[in-house]
C-alpha atoms as a PDB file:
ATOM      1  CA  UNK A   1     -11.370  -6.028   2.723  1.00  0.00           C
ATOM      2  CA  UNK A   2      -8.074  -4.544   3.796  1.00  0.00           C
ATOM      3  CA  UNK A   3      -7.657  -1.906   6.916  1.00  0.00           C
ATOM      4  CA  UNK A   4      -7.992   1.547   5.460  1.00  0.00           C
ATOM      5  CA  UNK A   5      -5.863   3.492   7.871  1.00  0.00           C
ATOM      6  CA  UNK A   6      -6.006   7.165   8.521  1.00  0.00           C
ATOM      7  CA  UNK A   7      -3.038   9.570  10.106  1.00  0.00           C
ATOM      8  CA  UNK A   8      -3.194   8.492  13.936  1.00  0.00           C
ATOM      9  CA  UNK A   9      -3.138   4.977  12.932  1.00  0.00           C
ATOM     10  CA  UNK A  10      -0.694   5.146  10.034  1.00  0.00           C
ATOM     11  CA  UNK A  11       3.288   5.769  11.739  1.00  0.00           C
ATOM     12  CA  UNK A  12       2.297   2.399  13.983  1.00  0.00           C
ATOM     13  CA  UNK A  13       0.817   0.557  11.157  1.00  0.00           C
ATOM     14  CA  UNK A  14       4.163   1.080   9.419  1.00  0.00           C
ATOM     15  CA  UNK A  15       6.806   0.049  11.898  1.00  0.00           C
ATOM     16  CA  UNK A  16       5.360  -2.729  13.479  1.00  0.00           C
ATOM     17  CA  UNK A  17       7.786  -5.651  13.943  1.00  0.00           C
ATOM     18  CA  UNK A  18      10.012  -6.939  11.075  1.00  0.00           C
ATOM     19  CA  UNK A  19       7.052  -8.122   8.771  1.00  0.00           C
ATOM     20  CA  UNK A  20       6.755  -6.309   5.219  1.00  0.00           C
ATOM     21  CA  UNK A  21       3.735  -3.322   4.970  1.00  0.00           C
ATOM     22  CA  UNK A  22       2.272  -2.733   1.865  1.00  0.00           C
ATOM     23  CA  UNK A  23       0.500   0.597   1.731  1.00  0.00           C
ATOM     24  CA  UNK A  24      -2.048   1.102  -1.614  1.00  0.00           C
ATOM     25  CA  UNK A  25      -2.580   5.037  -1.718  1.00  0.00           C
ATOM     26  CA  UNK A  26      -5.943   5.696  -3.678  1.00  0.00           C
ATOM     27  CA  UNK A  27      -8.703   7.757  -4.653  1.00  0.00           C
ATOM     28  CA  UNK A  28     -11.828   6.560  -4.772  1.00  0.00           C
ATOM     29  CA  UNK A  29     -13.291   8.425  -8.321  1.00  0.00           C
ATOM     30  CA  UNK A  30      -9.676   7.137 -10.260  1.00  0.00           C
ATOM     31  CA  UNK A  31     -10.308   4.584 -12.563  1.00  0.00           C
ATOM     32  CA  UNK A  32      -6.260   2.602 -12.521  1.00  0.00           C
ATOM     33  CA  UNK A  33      -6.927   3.113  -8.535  1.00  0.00           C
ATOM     34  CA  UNK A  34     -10.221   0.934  -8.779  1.00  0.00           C
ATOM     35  CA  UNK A  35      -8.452  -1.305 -11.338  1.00  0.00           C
ATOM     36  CA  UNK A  36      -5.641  -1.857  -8.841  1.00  0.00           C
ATOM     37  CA  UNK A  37      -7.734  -3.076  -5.761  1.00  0.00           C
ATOM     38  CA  UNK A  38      -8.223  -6.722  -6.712  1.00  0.00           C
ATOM     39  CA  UNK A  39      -4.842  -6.847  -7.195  1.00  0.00           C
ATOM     40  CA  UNK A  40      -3.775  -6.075  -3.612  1.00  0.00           C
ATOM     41  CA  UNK A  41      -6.652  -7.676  -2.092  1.00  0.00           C
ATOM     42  CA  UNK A  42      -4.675 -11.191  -3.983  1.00  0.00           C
ATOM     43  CA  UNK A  43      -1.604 -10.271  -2.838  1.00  0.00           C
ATOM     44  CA  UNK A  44      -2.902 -10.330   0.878  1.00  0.00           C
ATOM     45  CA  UNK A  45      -4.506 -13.618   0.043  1.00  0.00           C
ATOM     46  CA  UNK A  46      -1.343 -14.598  -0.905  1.00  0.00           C
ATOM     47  CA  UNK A  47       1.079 -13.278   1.393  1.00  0.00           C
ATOM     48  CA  UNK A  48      -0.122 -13.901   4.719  1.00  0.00           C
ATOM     49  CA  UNK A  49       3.075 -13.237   6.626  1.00  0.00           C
ATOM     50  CA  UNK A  50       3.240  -9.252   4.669  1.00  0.00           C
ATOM     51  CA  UNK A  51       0.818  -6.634   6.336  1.00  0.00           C
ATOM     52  CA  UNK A  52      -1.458  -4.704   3.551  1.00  0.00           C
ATOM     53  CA  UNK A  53      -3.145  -1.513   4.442  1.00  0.00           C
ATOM     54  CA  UNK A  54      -5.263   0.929   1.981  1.00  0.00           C
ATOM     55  CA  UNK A  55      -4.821   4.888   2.429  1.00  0.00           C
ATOM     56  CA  UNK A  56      -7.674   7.306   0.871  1.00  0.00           C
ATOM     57  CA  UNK A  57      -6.477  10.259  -0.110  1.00  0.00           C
ATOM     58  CA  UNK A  58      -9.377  12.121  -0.009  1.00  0.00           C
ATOM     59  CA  UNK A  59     -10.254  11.234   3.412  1.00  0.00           C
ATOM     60  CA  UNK A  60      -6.341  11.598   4.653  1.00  0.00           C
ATOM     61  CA  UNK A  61      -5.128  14.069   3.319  1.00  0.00           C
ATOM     62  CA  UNK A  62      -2.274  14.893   5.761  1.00  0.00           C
ATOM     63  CA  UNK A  63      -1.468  11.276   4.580  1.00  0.00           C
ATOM     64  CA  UNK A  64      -1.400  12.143   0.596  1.00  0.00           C
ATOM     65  CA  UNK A  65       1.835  13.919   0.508  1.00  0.00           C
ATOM     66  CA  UNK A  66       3.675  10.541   1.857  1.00  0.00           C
ATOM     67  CA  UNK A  67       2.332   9.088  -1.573  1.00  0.00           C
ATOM     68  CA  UNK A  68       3.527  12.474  -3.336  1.00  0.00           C
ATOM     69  CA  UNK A  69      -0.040  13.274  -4.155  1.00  0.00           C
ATOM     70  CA  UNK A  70      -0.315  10.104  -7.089  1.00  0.00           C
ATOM     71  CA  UNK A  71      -2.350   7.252  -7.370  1.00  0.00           C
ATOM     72  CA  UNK A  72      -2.498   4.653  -7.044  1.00  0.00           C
ATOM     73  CA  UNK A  73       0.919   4.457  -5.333  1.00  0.00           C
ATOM     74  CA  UNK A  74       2.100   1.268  -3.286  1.00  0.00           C
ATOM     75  CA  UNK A  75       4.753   1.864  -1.004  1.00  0.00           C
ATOM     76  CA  UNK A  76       6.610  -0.805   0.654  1.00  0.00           C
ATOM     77  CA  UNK A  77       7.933  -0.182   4.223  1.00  0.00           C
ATOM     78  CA  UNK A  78       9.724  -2.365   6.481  1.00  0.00           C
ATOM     79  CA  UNK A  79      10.116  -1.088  10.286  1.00  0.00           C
ATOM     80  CA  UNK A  80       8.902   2.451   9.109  1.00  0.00           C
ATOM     81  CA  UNK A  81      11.417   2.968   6.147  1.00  0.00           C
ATOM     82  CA  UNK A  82      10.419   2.802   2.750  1.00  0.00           C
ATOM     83  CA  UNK A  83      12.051   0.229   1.098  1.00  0.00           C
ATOM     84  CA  UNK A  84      10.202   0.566  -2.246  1.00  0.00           C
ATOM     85  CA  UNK A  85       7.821   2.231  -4.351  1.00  0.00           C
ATOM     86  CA  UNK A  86       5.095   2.041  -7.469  1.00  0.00           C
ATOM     87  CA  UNK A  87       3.102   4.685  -8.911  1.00  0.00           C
ATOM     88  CA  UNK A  88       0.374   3.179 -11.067  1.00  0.00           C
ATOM     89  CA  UNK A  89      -1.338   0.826 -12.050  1.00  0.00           C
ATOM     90  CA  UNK A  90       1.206  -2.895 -11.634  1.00  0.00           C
ATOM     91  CA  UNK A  91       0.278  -5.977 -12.375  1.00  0.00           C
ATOM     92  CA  UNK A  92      -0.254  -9.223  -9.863  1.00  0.00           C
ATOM     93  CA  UNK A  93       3.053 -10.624 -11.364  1.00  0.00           C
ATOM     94  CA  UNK A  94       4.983  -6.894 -10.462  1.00  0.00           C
ATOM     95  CA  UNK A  95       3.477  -6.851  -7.354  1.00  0.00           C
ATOM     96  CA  UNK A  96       4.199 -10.280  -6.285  1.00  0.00           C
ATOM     97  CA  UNK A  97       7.656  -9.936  -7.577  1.00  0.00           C
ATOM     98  CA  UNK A  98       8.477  -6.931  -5.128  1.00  0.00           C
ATOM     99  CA  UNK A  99       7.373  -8.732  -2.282  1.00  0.00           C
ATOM    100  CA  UNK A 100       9.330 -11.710  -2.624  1.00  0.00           C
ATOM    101  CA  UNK A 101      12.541  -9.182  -3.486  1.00  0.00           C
ATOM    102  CA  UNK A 102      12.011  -7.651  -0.086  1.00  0.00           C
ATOM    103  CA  UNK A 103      10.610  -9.679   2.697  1.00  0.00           C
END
């Protein structure tokens, strides 16, 4: 299961090193949030050289505005920028398509 990482941990989380982050913003009761899990958690199979963290935005919500208050959101971040961003529900193809586009 991915890191699920709340506000102290989340500026570090996304500007370590040069790797790739991949944050999934959720909520646990949304259905295309639930529907979008698998996907990431193949995607970190996948991509073992990109970092992929969950953020619940029920539990953090100082954290929810970064994902403008939608789910499920991905946001890519490289050294603490944003580089890219998805709201809803993407397929493994989209996914794995943005990640080889920016790493």
């Amino acid at each position: 299961e991915l890191k699920h990482l709340n506000k102290d941990e989340f500026e570090q989380a996304v500007k370590a090193g040069d790797e790739l982050v991949v944050v999934d913003f959720f909520a646990n009761g949304a259905v295309p949030c639930k529907m979008l899990g698998p996907v990431i958690e193949r995607a970190a199979d996948k991509f073992s050289d990109v970092h992929f963290y969950k953020v619940d935005i029920d539990e953090e919500m100082d954290l929810a505005a970064v994902s403008g208050n939608d789910v499920p959101t991905l946001i890519y971040f490289k050294r603490g920028e944003v580089l890219s961003k998805s709201v809803g529900l993407v397929s493994p193809a989209d996914v794995d398509k943005e990640i080889s586009k920016l790493k």
